[in-house]
Protein backbone atom coordinates (compact mmCIF):
# COMPACT_ATOMS: atom_id res chain seq x y z
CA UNK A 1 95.73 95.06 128.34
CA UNK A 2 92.28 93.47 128.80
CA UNK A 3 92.35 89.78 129.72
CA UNK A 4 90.39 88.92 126.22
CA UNK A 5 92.64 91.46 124.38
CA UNK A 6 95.92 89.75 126.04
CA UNK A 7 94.90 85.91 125.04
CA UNK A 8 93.89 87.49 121.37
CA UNK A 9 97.31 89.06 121.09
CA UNK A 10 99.30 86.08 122.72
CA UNK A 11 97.56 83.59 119.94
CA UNK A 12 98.81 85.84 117.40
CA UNK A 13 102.34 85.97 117.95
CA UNK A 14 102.26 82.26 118.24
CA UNK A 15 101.73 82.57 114.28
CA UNK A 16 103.33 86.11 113.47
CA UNK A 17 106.68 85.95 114.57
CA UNK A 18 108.34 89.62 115.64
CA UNK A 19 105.30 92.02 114.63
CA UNK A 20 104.01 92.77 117.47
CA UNK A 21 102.75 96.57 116.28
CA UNK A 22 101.60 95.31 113.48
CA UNK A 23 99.40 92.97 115.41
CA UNK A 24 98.45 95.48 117.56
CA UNK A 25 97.15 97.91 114.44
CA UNK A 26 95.25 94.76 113.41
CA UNK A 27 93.35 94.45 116.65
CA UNK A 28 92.70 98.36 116.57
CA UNK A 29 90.82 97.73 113.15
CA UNK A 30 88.80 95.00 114.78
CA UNK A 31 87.84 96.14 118.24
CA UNK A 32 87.27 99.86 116.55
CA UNK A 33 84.87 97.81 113.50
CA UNK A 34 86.49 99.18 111.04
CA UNK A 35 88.37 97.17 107.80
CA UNK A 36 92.30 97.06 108.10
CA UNK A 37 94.34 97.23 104.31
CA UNK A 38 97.76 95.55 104.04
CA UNK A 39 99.95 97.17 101.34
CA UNK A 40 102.57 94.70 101.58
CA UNK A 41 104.98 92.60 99.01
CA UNK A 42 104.13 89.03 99.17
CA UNK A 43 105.37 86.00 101.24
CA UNK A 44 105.67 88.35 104.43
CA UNK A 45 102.51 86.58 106.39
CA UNK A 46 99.30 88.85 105.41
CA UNK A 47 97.03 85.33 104.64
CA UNK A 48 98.55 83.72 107.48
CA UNK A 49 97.68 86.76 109.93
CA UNK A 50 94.14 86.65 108.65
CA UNK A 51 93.76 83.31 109.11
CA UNK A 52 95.13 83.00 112.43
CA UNK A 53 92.62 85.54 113.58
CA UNK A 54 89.85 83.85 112.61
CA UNK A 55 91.05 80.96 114.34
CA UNK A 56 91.97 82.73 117.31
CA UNK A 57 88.06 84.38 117.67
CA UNK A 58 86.29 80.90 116.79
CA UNK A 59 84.91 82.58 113.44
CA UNK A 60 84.30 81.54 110.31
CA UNK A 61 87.69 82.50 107.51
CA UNK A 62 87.16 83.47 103.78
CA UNK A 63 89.46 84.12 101.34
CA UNK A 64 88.61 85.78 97.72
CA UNK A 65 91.63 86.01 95.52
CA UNK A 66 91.07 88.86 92.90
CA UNK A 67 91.22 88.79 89.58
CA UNK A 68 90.36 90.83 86.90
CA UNK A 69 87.28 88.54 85.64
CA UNK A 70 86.05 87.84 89.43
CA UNK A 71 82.35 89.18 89.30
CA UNK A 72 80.23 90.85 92.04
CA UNK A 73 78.14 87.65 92.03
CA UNK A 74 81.09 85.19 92.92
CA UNK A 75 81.87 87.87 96.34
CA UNK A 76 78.61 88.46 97.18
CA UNK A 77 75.94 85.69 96.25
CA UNK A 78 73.87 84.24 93.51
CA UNK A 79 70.35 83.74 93.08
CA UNK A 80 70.19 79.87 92.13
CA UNK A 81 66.89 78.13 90.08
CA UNK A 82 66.16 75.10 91.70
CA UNK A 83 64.00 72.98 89.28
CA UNK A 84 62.71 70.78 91.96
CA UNK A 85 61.01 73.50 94.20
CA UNK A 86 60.52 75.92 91.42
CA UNK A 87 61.79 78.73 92.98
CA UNK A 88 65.14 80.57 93.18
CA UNK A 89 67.76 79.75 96.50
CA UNK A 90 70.14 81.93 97.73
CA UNK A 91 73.76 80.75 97.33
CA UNK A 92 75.74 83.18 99.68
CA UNK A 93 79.06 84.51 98.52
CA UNK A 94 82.14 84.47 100.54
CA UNK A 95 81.11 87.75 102.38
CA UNK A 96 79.01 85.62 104.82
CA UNK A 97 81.33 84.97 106.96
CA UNK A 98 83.18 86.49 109.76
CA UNK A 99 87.33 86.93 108.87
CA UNK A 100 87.36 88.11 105.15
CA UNK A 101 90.72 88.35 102.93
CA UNK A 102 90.47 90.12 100.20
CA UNK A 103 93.94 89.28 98.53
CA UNK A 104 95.40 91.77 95.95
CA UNK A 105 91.96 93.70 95.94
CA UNK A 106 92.98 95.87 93.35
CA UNK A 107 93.38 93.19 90.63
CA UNK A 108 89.30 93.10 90.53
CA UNK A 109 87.93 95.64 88.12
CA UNK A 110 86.17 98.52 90.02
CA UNK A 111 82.52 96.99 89.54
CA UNK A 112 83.70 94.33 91.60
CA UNK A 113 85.39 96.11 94.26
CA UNK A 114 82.56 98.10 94.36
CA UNK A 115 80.68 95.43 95.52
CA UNK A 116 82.89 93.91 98.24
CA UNK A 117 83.32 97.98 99.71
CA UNK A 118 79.36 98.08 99.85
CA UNK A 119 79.39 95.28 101.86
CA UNK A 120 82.35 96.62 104.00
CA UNK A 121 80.36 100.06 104.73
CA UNK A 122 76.47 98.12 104.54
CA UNK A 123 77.40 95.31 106.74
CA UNK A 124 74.89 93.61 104.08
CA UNK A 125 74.22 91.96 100.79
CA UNK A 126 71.30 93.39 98.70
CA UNK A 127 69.86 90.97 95.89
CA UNK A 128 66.91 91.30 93.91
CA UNK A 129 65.48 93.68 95.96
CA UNK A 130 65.67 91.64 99.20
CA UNK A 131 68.99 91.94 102.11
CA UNK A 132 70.37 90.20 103.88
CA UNK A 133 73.12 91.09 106.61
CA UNK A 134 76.42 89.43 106.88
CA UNK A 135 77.55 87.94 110.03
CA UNK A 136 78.08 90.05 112.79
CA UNK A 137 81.21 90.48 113.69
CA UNK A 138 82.29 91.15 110.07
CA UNK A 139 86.28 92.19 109.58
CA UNK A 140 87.96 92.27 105.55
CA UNK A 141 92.01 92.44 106.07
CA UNK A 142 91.98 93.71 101.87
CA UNK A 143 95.93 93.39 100.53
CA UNK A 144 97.57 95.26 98.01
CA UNK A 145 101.18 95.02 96.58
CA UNK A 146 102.87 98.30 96.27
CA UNK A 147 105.41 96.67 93.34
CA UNK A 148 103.10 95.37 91.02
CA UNK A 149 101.09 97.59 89.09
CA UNK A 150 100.52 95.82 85.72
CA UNK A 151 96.89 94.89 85.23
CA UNK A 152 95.58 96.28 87.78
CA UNK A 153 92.63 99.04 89.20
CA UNK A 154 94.03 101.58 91.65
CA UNK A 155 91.29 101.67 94.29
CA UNK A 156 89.38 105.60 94.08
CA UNK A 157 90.16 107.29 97.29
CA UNK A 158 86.46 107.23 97.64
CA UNK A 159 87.01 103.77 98.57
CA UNK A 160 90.22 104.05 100.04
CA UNK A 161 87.85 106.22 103.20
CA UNK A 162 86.43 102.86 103.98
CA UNK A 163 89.41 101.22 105.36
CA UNK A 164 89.84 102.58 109.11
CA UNK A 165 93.73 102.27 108.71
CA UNK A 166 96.35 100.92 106.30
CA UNK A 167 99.50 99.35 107.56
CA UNK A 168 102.54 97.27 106.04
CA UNK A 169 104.11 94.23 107.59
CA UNK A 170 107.51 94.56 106.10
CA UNK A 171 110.32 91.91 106.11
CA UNK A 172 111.39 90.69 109.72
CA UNK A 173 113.86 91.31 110.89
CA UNK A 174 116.89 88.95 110.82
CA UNK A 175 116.94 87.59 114.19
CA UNK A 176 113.27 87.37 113.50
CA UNK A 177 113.50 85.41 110.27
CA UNK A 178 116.11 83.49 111.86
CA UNK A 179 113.77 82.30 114.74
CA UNK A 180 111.13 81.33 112.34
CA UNK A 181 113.79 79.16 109.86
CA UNK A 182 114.19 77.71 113.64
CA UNK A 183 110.78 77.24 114.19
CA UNK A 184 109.71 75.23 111.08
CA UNK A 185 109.03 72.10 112.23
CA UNK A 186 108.63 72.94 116.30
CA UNK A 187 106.62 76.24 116.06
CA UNK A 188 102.50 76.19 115.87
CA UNK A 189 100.36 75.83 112.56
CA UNK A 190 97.23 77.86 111.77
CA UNK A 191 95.38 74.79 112.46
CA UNK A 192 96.78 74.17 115.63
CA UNK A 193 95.86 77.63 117.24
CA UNK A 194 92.99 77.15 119.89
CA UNK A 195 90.39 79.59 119.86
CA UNK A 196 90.80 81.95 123.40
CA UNK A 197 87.97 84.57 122.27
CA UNK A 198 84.51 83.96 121.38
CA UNK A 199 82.56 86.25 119.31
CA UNK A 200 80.29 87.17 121.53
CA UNK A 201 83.43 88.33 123.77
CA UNK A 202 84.80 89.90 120.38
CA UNK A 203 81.64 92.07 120.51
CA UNK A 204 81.60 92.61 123.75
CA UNK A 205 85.10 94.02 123.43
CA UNK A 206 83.64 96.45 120.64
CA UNK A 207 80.79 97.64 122.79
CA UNK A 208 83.66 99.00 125.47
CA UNK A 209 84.89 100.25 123.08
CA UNK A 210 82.67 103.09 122.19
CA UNK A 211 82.65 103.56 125.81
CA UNK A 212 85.99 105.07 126.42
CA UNK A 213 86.39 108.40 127.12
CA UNK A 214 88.33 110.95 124.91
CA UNK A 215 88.26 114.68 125.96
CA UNK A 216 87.03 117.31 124.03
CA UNK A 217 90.14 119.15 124.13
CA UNK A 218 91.88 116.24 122.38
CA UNK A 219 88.44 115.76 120.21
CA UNK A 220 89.70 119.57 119.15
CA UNK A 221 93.53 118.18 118.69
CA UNK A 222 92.05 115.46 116.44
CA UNK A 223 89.99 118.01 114.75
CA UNK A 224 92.31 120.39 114.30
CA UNK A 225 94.85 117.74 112.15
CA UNK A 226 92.25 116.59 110.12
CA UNK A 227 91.00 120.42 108.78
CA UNK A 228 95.10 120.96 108.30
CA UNK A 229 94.92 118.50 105.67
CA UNK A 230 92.65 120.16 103.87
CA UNK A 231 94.20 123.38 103.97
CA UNK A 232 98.07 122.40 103.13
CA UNK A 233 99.45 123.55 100.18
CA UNK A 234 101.18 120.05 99.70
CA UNK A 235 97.00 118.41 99.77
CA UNK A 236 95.13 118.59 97.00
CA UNK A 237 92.60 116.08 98.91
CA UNK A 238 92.22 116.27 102.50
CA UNK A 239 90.84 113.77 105.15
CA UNK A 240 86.77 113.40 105.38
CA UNK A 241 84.93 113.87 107.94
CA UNK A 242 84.50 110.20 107.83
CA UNK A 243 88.35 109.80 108.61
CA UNK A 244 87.62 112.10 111.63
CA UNK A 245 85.22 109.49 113.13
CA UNK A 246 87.46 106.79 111.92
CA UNK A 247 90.51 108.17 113.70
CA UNK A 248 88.51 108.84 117.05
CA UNK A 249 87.48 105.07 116.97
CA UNK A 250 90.71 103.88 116.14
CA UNK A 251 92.12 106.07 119.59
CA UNK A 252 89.38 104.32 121.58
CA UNK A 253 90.22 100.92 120.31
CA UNK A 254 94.11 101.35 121.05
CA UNK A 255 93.14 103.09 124.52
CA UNK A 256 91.39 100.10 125.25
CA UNK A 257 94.08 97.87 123.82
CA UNK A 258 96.43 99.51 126.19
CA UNK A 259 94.29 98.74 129.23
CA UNK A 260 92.69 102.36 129.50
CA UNK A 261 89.50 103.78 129.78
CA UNK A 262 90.45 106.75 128.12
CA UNK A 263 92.79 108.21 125.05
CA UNK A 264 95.88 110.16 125.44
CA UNK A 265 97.27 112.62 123.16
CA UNK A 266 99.86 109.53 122.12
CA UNK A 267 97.41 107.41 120.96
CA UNK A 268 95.96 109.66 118.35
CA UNK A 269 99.84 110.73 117.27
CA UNK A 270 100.97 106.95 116.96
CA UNK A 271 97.08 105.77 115.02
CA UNK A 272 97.40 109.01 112.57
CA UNK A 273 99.71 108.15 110.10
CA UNK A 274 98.01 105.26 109.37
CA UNK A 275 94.50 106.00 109.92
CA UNK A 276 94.82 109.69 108.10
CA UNK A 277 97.81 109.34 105.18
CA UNK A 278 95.84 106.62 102.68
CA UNK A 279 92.90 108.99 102.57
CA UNK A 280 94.61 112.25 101.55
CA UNK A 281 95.76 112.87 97.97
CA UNK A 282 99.45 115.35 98.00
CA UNK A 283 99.81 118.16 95.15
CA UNK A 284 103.32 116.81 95.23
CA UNK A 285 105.38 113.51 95.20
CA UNK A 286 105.70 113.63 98.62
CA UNK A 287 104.57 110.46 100.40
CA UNK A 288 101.25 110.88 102.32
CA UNK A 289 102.69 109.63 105.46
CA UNK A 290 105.40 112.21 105.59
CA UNK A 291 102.65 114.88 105.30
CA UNK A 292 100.99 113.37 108.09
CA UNK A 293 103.95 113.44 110.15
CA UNK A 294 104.75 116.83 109.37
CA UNK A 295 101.21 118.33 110.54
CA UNK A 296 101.63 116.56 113.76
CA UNK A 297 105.09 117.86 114.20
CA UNK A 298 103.56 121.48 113.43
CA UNK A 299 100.18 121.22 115.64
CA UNK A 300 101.26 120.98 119.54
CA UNK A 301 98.85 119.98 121.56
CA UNK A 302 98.64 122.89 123.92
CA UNK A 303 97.30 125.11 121.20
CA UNK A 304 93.89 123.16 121.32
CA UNK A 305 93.82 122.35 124.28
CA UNK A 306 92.56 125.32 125.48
């Protein structure tokens, strides 16, 4: 693991007691510049990982919780009259900044959501005519909760294709929960984390990114899962070519993660589940993951590889 990436991850755990892959799917999202959605229950640390990451990169931390009356306006910006100058001022939303949370995202109606997923795919904010671009680097963690349906707006999967991966916390364990009951008064606060990455290292990081190598014969392997989804029986939506990309990213990021200049068929297998099951829709009540799981059981590698 990178020296950067190792300091990042260290930080982390100082916060996020015993979920160490969950961390690492996290940092994938990141260093790969994608969006990351937790589908979680709450009270199992999805604020408190998002806010320990902006600490941990020296960046700036918003939160937006969503409602069904939150507007586009009160994510993105406002257009202000200031009677003194006679003229309008921009008031920017809670976009500008560099960590977003977007808690319980699908409580906002869709025009809203709209607005914050233009910004997600845009990397700017476009008002009256005139943009203007969000900080750079720019990373949402967006939450859901998989209980709670009442009252809300199911995201389309048209919007689902923006997030580079979905993941889940889940309880701790209970040695885990044990050590942070433990902890409480001993172990480290948000605001006591000490940033150990800057952004411009952060960027860096996603530069190298981009630079590691993945061969074409597992470019074919990734290739070859993604058109499967589209022609399973069990599919009635398959992955975009968008989740293609997204899942070749996501391998770099994790090679790189791992200290690697280059992917391995492993790294696709372990990112695809989460990188490939929120964007398919099944033809049966099968879960999505289970799908994904099965086409990778049924696709060996030697059979592109070729």
């Amino acid at each position: 693991m990178p020296a950067g990436i190792d300091r990042l991850f260290a930080n982390l755990s100082q916060t996020i007691i015993g979920k160490e892959d969950a961390i690492e799917l996290v940092l994938v999202a990141l260093i790969g510049g994608g969006h990351a959605l937790l589908e979680d229950v709450p009270g199992v640390g999805k604020t408190l990982l998002a806010k320990s990451l902006a600490r941990s990169i020296d960046g700036k931390f918003q939160r937006i919780q969503c409602t069904p009356d939150l507007l586009p306006s009160d994510i993105t910006g406002s257009n202000i009259w200031v009677p003194n100058s006679g003229e309008f001022d921009f008031l920017p939303g809670p976009v500008f900044t560099n960590v977003l949370l977007a808690d319980e995202v699908n409580r906002a109606t869709p025009r809203t959501q709209s607005a914050l997923l233009e910004v997600m795919e845009e990397q700017q904010v476009t008002l009256d005519g005139k943009s203007r671009p969000v900080p750079h680097p720019f990373f949402t963690i967006a939450t859901q909760n998989p209980v709670e349906y009442q009252g809300t707006f199911p995201l389309p999967e048209a919007q689902m294709d923006r997030f580079m991966l979905s993941l889940s916390l889940g309880y701790p364990s209970a040695m885990d929960e044990l050590r942070m009951l433990q902890g409480l008064q001993s172990s480290k606060k948000v605001e006591d984390l000490a940033p150990c990455l800057s952004l411009d290292e952060l960027q860096s990081l996603q530069q190298q990114c981009r630079q590691v190598r993945i061969e074409d014969s597992l470019q074919r392997y990734l290739l070859e899962l993604v058109r499967r989804t589209r022609d399973d029986d069990e599919v009635t939506l398959g992955v975009s070519p968008r989740g293609a990309v997204a899942l070749h990213r996501a391998a770099q990021a994790l090679a790189l993660i791992k200290g690697r200049d280059f992917v391995i068929p492993d790294d696709i297998k372990l990112l695809a589940p989460h990188v490939l099951a929120h964007r398919i829709i099944p033809a049966t009540a099968q879960p999505t993951r289970a799908i994904i799981d099965r086409l990778l059981a049924a696709i060996p590698i030697s059979a592109v590889a070729a």
